[in-house]
C-alpha atoms as a PDB file:
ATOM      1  CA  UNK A   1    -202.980 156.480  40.604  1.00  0.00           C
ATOM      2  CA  UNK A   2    -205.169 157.327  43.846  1.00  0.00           C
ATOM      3  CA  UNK A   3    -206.613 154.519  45.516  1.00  0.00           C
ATOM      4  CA  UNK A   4    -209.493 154.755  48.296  1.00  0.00           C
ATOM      5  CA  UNK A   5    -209.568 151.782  50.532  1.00  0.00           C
ATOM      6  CA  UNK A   6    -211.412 149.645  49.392  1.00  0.00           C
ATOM      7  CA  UNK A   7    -210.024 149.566  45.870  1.00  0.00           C
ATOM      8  CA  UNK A   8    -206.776 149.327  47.594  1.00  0.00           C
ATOM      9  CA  UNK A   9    -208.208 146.216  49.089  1.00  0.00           C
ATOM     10  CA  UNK A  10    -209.714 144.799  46.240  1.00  0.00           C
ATOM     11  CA  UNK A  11    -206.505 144.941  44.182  1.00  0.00           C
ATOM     12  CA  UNK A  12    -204.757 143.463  47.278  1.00  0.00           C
ATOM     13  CA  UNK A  13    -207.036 140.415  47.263  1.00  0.00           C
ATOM     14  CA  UNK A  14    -207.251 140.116  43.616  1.00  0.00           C
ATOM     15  CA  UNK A  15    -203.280 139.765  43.493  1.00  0.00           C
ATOM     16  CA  UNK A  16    -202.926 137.719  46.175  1.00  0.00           C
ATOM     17  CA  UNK A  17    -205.809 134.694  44.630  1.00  0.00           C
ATOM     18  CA  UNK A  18    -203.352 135.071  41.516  1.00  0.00           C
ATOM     19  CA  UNK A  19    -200.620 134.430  43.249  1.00  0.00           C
ATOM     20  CA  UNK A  20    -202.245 131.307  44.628  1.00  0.00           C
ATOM     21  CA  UNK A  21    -203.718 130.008  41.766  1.00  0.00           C
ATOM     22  CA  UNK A  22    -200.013 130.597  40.000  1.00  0.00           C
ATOM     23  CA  UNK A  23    -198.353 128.367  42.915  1.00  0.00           C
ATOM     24  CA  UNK A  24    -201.159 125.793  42.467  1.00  0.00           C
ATOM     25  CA  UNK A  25    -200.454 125.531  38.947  1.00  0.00           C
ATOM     26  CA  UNK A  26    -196.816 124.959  39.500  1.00  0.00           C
ATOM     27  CA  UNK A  27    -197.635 122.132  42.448  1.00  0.00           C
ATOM     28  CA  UNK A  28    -199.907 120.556  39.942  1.00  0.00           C
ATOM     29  CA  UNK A  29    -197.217 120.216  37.125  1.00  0.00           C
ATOM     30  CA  UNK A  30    -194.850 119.308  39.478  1.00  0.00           C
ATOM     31  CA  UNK A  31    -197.232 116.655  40.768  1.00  0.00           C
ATOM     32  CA  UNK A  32    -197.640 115.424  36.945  1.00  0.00           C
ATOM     33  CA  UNK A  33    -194.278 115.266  36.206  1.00  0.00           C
ATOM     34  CA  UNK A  34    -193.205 113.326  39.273  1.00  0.00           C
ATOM     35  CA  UNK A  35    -196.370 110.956  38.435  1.00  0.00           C
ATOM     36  CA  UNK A  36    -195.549 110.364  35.090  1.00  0.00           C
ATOM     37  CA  UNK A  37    -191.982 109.835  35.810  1.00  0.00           C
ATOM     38  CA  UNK A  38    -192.748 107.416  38.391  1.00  0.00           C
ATOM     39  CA  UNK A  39    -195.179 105.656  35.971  1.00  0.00           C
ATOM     40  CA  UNK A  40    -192.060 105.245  33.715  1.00  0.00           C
ATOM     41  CA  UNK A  41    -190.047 104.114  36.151  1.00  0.00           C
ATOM     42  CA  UNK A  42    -192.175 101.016  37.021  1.00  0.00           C
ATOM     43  CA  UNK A  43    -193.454 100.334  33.337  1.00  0.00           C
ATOM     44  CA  UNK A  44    -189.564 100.267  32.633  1.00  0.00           C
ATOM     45  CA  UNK A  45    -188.893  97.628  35.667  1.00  0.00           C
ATOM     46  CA  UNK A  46    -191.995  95.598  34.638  1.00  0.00           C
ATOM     47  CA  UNK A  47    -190.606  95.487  31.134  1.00  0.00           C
ATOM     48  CA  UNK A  48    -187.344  94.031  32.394  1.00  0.00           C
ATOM     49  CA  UNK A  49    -188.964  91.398  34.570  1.00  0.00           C
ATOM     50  CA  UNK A  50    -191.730  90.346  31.861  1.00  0.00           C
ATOM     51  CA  UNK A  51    -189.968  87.513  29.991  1.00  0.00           C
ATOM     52  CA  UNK A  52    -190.592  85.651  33.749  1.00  0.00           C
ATOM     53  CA  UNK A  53    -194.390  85.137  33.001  1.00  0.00           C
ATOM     54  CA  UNK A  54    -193.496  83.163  29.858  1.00  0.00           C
ATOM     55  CA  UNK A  55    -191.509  80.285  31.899  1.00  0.00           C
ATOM     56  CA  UNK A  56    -194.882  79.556  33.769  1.00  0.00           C
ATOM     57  CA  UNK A  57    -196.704  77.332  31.379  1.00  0.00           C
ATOM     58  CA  UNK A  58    -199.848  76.724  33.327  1.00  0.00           C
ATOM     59  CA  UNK A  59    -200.709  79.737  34.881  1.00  0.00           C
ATOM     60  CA  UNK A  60    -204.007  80.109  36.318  1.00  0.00           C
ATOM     61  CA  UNK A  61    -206.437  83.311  36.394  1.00  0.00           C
ATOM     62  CA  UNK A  62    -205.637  82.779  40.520  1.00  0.00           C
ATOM     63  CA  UNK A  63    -202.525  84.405  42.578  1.00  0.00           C
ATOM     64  CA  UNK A  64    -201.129  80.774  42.778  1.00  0.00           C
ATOM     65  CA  UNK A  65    -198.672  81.568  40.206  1.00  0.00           C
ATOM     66  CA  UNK A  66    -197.477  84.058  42.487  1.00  0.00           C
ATOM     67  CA  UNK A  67    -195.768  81.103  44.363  1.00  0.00           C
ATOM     68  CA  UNK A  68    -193.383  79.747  41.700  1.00  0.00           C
ATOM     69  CA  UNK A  69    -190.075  80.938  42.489  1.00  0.00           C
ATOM     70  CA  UNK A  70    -189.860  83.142  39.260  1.00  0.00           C
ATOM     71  CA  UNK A  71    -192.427  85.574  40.477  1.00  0.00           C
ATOM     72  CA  UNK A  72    -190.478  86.966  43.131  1.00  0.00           C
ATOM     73  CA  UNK A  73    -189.688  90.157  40.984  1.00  0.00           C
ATOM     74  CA  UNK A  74    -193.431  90.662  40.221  1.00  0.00           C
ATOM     75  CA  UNK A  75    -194.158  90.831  43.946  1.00  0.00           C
ATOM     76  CA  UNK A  76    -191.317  93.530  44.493  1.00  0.00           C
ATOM     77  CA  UNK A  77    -192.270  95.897  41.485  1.00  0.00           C
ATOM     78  CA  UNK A  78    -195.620  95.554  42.926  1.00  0.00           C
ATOM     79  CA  UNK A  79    -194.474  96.163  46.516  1.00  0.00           C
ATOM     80  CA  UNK A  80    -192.813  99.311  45.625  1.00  0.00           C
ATOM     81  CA  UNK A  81    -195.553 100.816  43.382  1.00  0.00           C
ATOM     82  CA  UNK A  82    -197.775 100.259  46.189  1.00  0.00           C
ATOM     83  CA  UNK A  83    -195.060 102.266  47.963  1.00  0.00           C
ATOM     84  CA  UNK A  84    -194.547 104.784  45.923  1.00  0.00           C
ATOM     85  CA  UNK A  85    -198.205 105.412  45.303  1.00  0.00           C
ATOM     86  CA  UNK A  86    -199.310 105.687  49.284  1.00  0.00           C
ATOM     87  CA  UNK A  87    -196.111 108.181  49.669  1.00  0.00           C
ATOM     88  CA  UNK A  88    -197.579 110.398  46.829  1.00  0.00           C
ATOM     89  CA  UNK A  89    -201.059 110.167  48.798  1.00  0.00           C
ATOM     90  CA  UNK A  90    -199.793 110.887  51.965  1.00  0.00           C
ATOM     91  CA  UNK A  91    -197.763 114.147  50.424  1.00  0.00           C
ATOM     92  CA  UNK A  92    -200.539 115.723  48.410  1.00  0.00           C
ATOM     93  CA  UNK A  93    -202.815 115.456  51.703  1.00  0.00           C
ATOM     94  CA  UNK A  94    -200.392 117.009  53.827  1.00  0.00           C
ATOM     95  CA  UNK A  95    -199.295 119.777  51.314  1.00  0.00           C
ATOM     96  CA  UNK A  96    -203.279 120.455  50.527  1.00  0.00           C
ATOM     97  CA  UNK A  97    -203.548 120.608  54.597  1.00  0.00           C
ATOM     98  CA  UNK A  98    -200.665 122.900  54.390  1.00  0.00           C
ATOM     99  CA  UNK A  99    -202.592 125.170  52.284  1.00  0.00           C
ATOM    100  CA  UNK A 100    -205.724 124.969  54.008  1.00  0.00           C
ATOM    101  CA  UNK A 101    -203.805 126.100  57.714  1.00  0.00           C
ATOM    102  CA  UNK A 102    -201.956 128.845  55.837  1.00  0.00           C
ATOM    103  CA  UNK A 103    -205.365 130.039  54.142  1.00  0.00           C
END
């Protein structure tokens, strides 16, 4: 097949936005899968922790309950979500920056 130039262009460009919507496809189910593996993880650890709300009897709607020595495990789950969650921030940002520079 005989291409001029600016069908040989075209087809160049039209390849190349298929190629980068392909890769952004695979980033976003790799993003999903990580996220909903993470969200496992912690919904796993919560479960193994959550028989510690029922030995505080008179726990109030305020974080004071978060003082009694059996809430230590709450605070670390939450801790490390918070973690996890700001790491997953800061590495979409800076692979969507990526792609902008390279674009």
């Amino acid at each position: 097949m005989i291409y001029n130039k600016n069908e040989a262009i075209s087809e160049i460009m039209r390849r190349k936005s298929a190629l980068i919507r392909k890769r952004e496809r695979r980033k976003a189910g790799v993003m999903s899968v990580c996220s909903a593996a993470l969200l496992s993880v912690i919904v796993s650890v919560i479960s193994m922790y959550s028989d510690l709300g029922a030995s505080v009897e008179s726990a109030s709607v305020y974080g004071s309950f978060l003082l009694s020595a059996e809430a230590g495990s709450y605070v670390v789950v939450a801790v490390a979500a918070f973690a996890l969650g700001t790491a997953t921030a800061v590495l979409t940002i800076k692979l969507r920056g990526k792609d902008r520079k390279n674009k």
